[in-house]
Protein backbone atom coordinates (compact mmCIF):
# COMPACT_ATOMS: atom_id res chain seq x y z
CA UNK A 1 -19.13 -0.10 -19.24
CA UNK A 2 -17.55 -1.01 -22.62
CA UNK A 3 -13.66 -1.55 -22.55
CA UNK A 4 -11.79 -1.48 -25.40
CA UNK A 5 -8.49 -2.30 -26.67
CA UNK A 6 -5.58 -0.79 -24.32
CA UNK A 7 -7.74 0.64 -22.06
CA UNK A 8 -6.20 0.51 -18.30
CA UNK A 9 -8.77 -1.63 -16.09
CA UNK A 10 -8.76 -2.44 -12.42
CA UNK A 11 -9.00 -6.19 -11.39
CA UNK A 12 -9.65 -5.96 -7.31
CA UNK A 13 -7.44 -9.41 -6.88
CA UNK A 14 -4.37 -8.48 -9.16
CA UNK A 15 -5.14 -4.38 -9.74
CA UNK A 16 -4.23 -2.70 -13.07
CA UNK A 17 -4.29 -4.34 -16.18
CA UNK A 18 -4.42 -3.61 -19.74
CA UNK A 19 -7.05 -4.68 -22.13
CA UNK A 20 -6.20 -7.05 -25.02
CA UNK A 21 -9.33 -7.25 -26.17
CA UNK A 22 -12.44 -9.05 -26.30
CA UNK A 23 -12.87 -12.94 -27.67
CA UNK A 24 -15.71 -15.35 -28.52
CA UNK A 25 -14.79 -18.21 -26.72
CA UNK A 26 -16.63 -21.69 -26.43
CA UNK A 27 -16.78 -23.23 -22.57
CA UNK A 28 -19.32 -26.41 -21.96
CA UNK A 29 -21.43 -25.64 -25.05
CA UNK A 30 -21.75 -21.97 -24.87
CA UNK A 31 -20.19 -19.30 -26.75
CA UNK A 32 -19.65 -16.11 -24.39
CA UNK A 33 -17.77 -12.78 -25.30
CA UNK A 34 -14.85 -12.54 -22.61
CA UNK A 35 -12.40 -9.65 -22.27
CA UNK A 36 -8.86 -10.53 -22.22
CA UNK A 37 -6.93 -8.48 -19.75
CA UNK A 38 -2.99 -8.53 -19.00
CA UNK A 39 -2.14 -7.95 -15.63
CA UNK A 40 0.27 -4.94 -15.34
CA UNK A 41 2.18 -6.36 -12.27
CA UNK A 42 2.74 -10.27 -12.73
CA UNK A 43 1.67 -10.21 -17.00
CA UNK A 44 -0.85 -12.68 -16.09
CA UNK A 45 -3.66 -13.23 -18.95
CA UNK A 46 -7.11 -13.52 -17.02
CA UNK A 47 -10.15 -14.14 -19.18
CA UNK A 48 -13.19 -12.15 -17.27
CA UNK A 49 -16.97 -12.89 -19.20
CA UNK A 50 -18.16 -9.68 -20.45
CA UNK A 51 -21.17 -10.03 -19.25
CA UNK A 52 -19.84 -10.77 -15.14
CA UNK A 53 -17.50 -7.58 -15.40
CA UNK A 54 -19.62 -5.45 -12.55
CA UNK A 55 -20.10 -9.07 -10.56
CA UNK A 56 -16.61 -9.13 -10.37
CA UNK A 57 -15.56 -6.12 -9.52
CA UNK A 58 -13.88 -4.88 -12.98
CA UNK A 59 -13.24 -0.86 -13.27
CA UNK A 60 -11.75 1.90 -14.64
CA UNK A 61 -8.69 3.51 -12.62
CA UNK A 62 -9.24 6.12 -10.45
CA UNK A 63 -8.76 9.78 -11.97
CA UNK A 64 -6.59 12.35 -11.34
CA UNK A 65 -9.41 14.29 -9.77
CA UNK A 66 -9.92 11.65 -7.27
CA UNK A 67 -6.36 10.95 -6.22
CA UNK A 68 -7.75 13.88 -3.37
CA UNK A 69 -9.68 11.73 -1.50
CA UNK A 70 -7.49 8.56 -2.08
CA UNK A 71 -5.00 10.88 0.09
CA UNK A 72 -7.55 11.78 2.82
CA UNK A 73 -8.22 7.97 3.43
CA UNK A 74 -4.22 7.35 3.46
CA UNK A 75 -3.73 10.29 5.57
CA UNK A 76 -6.75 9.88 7.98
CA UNK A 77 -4.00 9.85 11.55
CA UNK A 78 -5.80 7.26 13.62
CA UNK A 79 -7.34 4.40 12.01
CA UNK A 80 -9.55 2.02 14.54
CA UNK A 81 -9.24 -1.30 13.23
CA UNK A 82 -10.21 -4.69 15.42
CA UNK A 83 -7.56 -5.77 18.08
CA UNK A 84 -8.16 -9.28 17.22
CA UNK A 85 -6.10 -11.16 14.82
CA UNK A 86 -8.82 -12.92 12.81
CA UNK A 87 -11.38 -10.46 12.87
CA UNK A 88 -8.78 -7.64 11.60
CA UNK A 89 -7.45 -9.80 8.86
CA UNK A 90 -11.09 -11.10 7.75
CA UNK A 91 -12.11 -7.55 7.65
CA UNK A 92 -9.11 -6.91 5.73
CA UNK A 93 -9.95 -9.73 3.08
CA UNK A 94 -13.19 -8.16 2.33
CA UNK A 95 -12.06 -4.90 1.93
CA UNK A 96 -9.39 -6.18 -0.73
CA UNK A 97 -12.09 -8.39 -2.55
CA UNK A 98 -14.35 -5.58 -2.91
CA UNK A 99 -12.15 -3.90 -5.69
CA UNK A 100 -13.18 -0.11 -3.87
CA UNK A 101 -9.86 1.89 -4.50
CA UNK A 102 -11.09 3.94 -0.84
CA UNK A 103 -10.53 -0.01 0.60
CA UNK A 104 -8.51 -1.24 -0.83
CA UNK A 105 -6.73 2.60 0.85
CA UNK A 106 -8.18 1.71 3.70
CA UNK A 107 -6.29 -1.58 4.50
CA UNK A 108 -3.30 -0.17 3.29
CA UNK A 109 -3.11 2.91 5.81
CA UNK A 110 -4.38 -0.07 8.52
CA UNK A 111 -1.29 -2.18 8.14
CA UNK A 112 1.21 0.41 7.89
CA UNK A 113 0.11 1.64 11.02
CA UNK A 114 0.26 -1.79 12.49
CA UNK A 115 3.84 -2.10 10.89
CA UNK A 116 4.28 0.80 12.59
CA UNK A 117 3.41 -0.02 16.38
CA UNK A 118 4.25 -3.61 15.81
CA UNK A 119 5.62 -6.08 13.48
CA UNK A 120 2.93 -7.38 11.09
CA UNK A 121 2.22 -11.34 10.80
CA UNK A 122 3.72 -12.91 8.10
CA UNK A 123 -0.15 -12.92 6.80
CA UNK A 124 -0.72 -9.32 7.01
CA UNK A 125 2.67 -8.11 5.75
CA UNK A 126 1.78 -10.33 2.64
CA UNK A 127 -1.33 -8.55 2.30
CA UNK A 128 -0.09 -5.35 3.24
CA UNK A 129 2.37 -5.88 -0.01
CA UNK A 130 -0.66 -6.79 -2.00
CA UNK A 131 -2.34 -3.97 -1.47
CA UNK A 132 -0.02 -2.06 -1.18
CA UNK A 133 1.18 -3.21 -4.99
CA UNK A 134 -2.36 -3.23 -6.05
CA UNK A 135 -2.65 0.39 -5.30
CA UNK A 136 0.25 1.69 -7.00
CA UNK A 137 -0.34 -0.37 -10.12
CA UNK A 138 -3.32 2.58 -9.76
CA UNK A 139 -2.14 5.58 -8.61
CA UNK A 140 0.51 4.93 -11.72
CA UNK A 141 -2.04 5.61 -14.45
CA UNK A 142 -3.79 7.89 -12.81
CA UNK A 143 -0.90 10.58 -12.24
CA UNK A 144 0.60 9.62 -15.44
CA UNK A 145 4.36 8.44 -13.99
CA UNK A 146 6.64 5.51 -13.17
CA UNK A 147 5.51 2.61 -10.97
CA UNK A 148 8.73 4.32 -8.60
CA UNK A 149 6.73 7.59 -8.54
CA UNK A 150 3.41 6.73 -8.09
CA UNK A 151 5.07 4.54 -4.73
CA UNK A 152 6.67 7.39 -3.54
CA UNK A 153 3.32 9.50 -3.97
CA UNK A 154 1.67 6.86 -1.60
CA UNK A 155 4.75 7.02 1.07
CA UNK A 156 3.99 10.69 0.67
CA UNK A 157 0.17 10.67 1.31
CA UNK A 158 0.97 7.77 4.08
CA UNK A 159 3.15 10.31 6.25
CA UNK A 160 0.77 12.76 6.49
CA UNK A 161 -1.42 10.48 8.88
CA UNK A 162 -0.14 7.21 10.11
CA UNK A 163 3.68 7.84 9.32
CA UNK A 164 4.42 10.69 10.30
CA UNK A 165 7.88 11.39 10.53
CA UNK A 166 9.51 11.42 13.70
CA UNK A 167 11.00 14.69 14.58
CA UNK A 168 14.51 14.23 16.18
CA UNK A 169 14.67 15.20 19.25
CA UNK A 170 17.47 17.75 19.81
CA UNK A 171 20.00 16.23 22.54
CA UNK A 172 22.26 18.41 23.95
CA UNK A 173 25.38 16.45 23.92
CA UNK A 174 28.00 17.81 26.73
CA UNK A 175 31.23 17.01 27.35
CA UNK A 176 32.02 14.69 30.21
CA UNK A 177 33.45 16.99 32.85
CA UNK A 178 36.67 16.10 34.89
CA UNK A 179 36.28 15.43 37.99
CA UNK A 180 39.18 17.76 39.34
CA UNK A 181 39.52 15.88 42.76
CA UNK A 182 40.64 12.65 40.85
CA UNK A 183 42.99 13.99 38.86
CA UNK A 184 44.84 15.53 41.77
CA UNK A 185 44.89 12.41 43.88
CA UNK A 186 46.12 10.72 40.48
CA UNK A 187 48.71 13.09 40.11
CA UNK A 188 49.81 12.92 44.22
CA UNK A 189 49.61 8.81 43.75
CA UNK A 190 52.33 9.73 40.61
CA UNK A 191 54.27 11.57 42.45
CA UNK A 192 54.46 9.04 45.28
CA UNK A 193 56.04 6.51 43.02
């Protein structure tokens, strides 16, 4: 696919960026067309070889058509993920590296609903922020609103599944009642005095 300048591309370790263009550049001996891209989150310049751009992973955004099924996978209500530490988080990992927007979903939902039952590792709640950041630097373009907006669209699509709201249990709260018998003997000790 041919990028061009100002185009919105997806980098699957640092998500959106814009394109700045595309430059001849010279490393070891060998000339090789690179496009320049500018990291929407951090502003980060990363130089990506034209000709490595599926290899790594680089994309177009998602559309607005298929911000659908982006919701599905957010609000699927019981993920199964691995129990064990390592094997969760290595799972994770690949999932982030391989630049799929459903994945990339996919660990997203996982951790919040680990957040959810139990705090997350300091590991996984820095990948949970990744992705989570990488995401909305996504959904942003793709609906066409603020980075706030597109985050709250995500909170919104996570609380149909794995955050559901808790519904407040109504609690009938009653007055303590008097016990009649100790007043009176309070009263006859009173009047005793």
């Amino acid at each position: 696919m041919i990028f061009k300048k100002d185009d919105i591309v997806i980098y699957p370790q640092h998500g959106a960026c814009k394109v700045k263009g595309i430059k001849k550049q010279d490393f070891f001996g060998k000339k090789e067309e690179y496009l320049i891209l500018e990291t929407i989150i951090n502003e980060m310049t990363l130089r990506v070889p034209v000709a490595k751009l599926d290899e790594v992973g680089v994309r177009p955004p998602v559309s607005s058509d298929e911000l659908e099924d982006l919701v599905a996978v957010l609000s699927k209500a019981d993920p199964r993920v691995p129990s064990n530490w390592s094997r969760r988080f290595k799972n994770h990992q690949e999932k982030l590296k391989s630049g799929d927007v459903y994945q990339v979903a996919e660990v997203v939902r996982n951790l919040a609903a680990r957040n959810r039952d139990a705090s997350l590792s300091a590991a996984e709640r820095t990948m949970y922020e990744r992705a989570r950041t990488n995401l909305i630097s996504e959904i942003q373009p793709a609906l066409k609103v603020t980075k706030e907006e597109a985050e709250e669209f995500l909170n919104k699509a996570l609380e149909k599944g794995v955050l559901k709201p808790v519904k407040a249990a109504k609690k009938k709260v009653e007055a303590p009642k008097a016990d009649t018998a100790d007043d009176d003997d309070v009263d006859a000790d009173l009047d005793d005095e």
